[in-house]
C-alpha atoms as a PDB file:
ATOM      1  CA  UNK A   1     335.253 202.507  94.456  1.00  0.00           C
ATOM      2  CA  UNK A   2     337.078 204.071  91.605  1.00  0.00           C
ATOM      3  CA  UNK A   3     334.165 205.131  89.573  1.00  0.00           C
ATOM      4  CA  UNK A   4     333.415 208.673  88.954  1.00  0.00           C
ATOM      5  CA  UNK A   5     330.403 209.018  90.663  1.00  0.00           C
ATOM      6  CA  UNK A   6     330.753 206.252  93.393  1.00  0.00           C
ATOM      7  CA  UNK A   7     328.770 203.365  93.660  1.00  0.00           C
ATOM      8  CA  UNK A   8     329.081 199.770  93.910  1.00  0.00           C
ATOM      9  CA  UNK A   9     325.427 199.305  91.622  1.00  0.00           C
ATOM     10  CA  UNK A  10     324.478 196.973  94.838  1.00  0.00           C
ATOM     11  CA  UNK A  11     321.098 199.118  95.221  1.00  0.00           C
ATOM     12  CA  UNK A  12     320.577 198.548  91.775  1.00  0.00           C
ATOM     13  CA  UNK A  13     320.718 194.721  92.029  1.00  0.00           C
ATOM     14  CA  UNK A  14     318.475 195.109  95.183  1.00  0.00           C
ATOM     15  CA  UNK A  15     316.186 196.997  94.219  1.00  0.00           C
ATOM     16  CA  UNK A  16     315.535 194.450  90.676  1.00  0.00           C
ATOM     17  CA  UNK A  17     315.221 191.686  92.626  1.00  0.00           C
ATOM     18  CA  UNK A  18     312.675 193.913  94.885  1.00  0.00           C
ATOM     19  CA  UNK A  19     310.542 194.893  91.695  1.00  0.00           C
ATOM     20  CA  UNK A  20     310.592 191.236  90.588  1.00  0.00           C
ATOM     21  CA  UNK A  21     309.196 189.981  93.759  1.00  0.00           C
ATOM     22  CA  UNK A  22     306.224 192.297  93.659  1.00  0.00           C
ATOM     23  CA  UNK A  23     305.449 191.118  90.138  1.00  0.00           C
ATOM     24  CA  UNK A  24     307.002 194.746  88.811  1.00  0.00           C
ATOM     25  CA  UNK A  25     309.510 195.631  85.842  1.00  0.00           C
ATOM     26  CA  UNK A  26     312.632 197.881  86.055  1.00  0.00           C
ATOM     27  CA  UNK A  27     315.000 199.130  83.520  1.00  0.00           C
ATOM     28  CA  UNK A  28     317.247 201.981  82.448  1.00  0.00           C
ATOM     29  CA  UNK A  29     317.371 204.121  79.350  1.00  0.00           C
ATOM     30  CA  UNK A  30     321.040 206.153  79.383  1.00  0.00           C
ATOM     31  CA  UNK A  31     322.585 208.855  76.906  1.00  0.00           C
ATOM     32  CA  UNK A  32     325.801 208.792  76.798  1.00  0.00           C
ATOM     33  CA  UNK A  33     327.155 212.462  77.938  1.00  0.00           C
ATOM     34  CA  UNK A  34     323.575 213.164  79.123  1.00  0.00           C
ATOM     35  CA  UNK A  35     322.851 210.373  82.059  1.00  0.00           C
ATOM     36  CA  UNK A  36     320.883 207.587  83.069  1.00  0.00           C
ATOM     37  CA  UNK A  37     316.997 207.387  83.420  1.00  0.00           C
ATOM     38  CA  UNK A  38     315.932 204.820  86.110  1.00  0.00           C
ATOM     39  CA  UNK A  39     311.945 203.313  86.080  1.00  0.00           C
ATOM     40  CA  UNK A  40     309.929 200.841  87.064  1.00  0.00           C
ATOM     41  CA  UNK A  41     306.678 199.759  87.317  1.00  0.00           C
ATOM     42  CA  UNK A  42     304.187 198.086  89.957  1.00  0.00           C
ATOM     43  CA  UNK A  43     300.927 197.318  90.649  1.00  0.00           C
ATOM     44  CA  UNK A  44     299.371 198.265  94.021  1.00  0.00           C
ATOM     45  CA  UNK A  45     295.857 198.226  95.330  1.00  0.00           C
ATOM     46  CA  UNK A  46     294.174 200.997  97.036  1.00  0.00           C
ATOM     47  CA  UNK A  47     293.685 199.794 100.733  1.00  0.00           C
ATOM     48  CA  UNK A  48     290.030 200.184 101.585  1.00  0.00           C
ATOM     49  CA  UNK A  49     290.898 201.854 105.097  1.00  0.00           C
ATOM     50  CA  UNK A  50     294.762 202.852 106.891  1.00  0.00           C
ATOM     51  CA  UNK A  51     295.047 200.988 109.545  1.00  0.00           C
ATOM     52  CA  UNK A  52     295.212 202.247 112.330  1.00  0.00           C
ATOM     53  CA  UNK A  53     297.188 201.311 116.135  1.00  0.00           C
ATOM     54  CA  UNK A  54     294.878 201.189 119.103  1.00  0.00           C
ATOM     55  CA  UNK A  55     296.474 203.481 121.549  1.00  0.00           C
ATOM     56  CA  UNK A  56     296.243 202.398 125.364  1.00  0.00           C
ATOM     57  CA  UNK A  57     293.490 203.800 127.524  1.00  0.00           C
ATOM     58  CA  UNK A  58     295.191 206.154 129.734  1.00  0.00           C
ATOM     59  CA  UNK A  59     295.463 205.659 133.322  1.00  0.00           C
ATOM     60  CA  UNK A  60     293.181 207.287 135.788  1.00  0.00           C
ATOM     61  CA  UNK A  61     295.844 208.702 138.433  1.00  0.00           C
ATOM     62  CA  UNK A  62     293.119 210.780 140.079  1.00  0.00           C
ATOM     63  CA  UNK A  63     293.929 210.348 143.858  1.00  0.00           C
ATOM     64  CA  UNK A  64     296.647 208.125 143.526  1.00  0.00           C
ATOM     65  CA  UNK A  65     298.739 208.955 146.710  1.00  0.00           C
ATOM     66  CA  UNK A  66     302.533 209.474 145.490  1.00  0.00           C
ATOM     67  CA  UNK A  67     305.912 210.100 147.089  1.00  0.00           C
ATOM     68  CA  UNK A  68     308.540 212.151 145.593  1.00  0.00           C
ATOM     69  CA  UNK A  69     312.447 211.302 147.005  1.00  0.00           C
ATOM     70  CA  UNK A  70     314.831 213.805 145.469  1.00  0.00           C
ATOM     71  CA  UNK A  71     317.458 216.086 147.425  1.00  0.00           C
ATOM     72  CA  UNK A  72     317.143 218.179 144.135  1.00  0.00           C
ATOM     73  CA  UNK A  73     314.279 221.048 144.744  1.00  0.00           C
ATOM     74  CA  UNK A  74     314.103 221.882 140.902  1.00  0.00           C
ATOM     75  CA  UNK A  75     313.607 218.128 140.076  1.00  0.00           C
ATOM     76  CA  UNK A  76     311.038 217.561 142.789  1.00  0.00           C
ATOM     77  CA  UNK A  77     308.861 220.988 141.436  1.00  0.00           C
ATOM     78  CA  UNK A  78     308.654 220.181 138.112  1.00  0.00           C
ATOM     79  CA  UNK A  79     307.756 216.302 139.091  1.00  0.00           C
ATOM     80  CA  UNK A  80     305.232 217.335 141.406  1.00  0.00           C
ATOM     81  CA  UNK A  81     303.651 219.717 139.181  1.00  0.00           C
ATOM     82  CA  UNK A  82     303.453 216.807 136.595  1.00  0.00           C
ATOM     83  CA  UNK A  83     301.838 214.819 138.792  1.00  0.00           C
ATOM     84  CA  UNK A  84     299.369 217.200 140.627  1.00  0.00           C
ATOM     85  CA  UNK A  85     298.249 218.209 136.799  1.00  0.00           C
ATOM     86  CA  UNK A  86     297.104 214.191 136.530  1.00  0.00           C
ATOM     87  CA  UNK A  87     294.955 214.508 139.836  1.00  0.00           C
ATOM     88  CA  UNK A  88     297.639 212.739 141.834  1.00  0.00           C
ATOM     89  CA  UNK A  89     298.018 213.580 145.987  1.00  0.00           C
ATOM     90  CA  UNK A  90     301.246 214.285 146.014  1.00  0.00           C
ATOM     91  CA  UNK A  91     304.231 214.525 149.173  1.00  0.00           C
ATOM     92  CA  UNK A  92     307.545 215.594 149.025  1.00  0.00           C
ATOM     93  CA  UNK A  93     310.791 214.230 150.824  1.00  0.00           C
ATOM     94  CA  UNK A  94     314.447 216.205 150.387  1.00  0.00           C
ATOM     95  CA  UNK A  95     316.073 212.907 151.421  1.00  0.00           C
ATOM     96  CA  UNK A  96     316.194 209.242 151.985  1.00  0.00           C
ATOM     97  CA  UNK A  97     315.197 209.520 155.102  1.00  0.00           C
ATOM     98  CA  UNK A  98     312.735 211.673 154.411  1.00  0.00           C
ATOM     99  CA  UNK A  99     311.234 209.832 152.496  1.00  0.00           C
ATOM    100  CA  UNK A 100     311.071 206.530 154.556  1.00  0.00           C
ATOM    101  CA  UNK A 101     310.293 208.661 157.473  1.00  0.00           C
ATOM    102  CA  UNK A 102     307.218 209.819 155.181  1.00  0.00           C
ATOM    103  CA  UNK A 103     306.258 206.235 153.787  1.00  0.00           C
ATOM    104  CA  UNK A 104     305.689 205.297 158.013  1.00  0.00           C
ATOM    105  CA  UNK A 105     303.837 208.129 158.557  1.00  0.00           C
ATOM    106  CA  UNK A 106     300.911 207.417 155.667  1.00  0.00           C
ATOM    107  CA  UNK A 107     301.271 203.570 156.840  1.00  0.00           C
ATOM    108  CA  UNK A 108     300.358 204.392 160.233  1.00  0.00           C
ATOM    109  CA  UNK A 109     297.421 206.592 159.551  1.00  0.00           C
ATOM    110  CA  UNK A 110     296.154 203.861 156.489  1.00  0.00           C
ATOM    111  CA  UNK A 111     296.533 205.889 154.011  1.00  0.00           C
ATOM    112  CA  UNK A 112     299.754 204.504 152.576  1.00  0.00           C
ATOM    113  CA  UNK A 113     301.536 205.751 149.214  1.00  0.00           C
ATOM    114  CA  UNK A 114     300.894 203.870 146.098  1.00  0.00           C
ATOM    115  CA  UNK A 115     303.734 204.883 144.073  1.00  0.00           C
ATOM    116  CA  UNK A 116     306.936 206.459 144.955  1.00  0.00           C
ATOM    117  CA  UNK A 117     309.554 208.294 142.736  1.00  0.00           C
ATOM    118  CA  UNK A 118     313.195 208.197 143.968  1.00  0.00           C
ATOM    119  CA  UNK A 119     316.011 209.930 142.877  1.00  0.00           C
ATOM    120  CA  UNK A 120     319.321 207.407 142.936  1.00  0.00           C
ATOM    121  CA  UNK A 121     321.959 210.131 143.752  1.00  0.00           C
ATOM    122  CA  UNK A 122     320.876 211.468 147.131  1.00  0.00           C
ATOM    123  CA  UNK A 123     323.930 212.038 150.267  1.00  0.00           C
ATOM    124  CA  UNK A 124     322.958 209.998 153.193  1.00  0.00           C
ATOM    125  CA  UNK A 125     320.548 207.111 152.099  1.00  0.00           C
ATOM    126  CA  UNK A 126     320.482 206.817 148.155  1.00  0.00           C
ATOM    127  CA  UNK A 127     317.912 205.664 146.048  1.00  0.00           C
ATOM    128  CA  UNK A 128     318.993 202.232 145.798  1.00  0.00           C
ATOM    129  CA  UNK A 129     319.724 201.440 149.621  1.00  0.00           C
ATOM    130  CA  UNK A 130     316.059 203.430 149.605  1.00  0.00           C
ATOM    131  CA  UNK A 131     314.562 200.679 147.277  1.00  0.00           C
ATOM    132  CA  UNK A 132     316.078 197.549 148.884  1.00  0.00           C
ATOM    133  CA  UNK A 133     314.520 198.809 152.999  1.00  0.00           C
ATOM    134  CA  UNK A 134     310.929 199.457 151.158  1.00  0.00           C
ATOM    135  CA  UNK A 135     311.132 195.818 149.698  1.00  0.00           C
ATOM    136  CA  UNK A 136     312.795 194.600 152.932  1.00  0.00           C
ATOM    137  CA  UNK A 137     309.388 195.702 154.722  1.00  0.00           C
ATOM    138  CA  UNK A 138     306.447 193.093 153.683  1.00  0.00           C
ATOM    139  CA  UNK A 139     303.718 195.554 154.769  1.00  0.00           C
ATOM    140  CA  UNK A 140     304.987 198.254 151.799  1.00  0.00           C
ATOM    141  CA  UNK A 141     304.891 195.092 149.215  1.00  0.00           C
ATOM    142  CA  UNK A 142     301.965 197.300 147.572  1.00  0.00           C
ATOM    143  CA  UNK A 143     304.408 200.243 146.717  1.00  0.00           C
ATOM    144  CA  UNK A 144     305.308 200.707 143.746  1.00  0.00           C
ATOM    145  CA  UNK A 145     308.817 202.119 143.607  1.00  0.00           C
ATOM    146  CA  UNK A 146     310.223 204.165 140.354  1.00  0.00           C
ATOM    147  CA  UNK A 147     314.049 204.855 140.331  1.00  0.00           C
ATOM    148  CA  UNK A 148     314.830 208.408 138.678  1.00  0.00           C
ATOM    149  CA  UNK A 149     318.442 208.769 137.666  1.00  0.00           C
ATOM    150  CA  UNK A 150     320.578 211.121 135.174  1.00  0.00           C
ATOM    151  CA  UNK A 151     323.658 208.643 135.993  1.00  0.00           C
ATOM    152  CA  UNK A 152     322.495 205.946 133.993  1.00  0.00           C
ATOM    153  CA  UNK A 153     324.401 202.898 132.896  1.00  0.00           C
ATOM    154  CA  UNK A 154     323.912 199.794 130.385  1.00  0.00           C
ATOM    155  CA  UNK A 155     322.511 197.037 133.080  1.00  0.00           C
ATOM    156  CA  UNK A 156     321.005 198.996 135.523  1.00  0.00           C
ATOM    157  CA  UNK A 157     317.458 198.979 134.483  1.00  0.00           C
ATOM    158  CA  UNK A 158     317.813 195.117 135.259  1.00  0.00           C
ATOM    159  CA  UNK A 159     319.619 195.619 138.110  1.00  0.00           C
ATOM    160  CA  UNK A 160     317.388 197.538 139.589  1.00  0.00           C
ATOM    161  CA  UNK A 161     314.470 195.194 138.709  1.00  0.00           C
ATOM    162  CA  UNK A 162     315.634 192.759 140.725  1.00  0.00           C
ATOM    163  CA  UNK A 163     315.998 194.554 143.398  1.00  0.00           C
ATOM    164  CA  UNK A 164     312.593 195.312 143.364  1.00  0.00           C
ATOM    165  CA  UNK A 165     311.957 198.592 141.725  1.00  0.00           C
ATOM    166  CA  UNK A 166     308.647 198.550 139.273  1.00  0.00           C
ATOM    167  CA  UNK A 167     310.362 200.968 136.625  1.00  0.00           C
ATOM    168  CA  UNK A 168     313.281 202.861 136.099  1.00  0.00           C
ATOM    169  CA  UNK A 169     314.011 206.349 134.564  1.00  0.00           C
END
């Protein structure tokens, strides 16, 4: 623009045709050397009561048997405290073998996990290679796995649903 105070009086023309749509008026009063005064008017009704959004019911976690897969002790504190703090049972697992070794042993005595977490970047077995033997393993079909990266990238939430993870962090 090469006016003095910018503008290309676009939001002016917008916000008109605005004001006419809701039945309103706008105009201007302007001195020169002084400014411009903007207005306009419109008329609104007093709603009788906000609406409000119903909020889900939260989940009841108590019990819930969970696995935590990270080779990162800080990370697996600070999710396990979350967790134990919703009435969850949680177990821990440094690795991805670990962690499978850990998902056998609650199979065997019946009491099998329900959810587990899993980091992605673990030496050894990773998260993903993790993800694909649980869903390789028809009697762990009731697991629901949750992938927990900080390497992120645009497609992997998808690929990672297809694989057969339930959510991804």
């Amino acid at each position: 623009t090469t006016r003095h105070y910018g503008g290309t009086g676009l939001g002016l023309a917008i916000s008109k045709e605005l004001v006419e749509m809701m039945g309103g008026e706008i105009g201007a009063n302007s001195d020169e050397g002084r400014g411009s005064e903007f207005w306009f008017t419109v008329q609104f009704t007093k709603q009788k009561e906000m609406a409000r959004a119903r909020e889900p019911e939260p989940a009841d976690l108590k019990a819930v048997r969970a696995l935590i897969v990270d080779d990162n002790a800080t990370n697996r504190e600070i999710l396990n405290a979350r967790m134990t703090s919703w009435g969850m049972l949680v177990t821990e697992a440094e690795d991805g073998h670990g962690g499978l070794q850990a998902i056998y042993r609650k199979l065997d005595k019946k009491e099998p996990f329900q959810i587990a977490v899993i980091d992605m970047q673990m030496p050894g077995l990773d998260g993903e290679t993790l993800g694909r033997m649980i869903r390789s393993d028809s009697r762990l079909s009731d697991l629901k796995i949750i992938m927990l990266t900080s390497l992120g990238s645009r497609g992997d939430a998808k690929r990672f649903a297809e694989i057969g993870f339930d959510a991804y962090l």
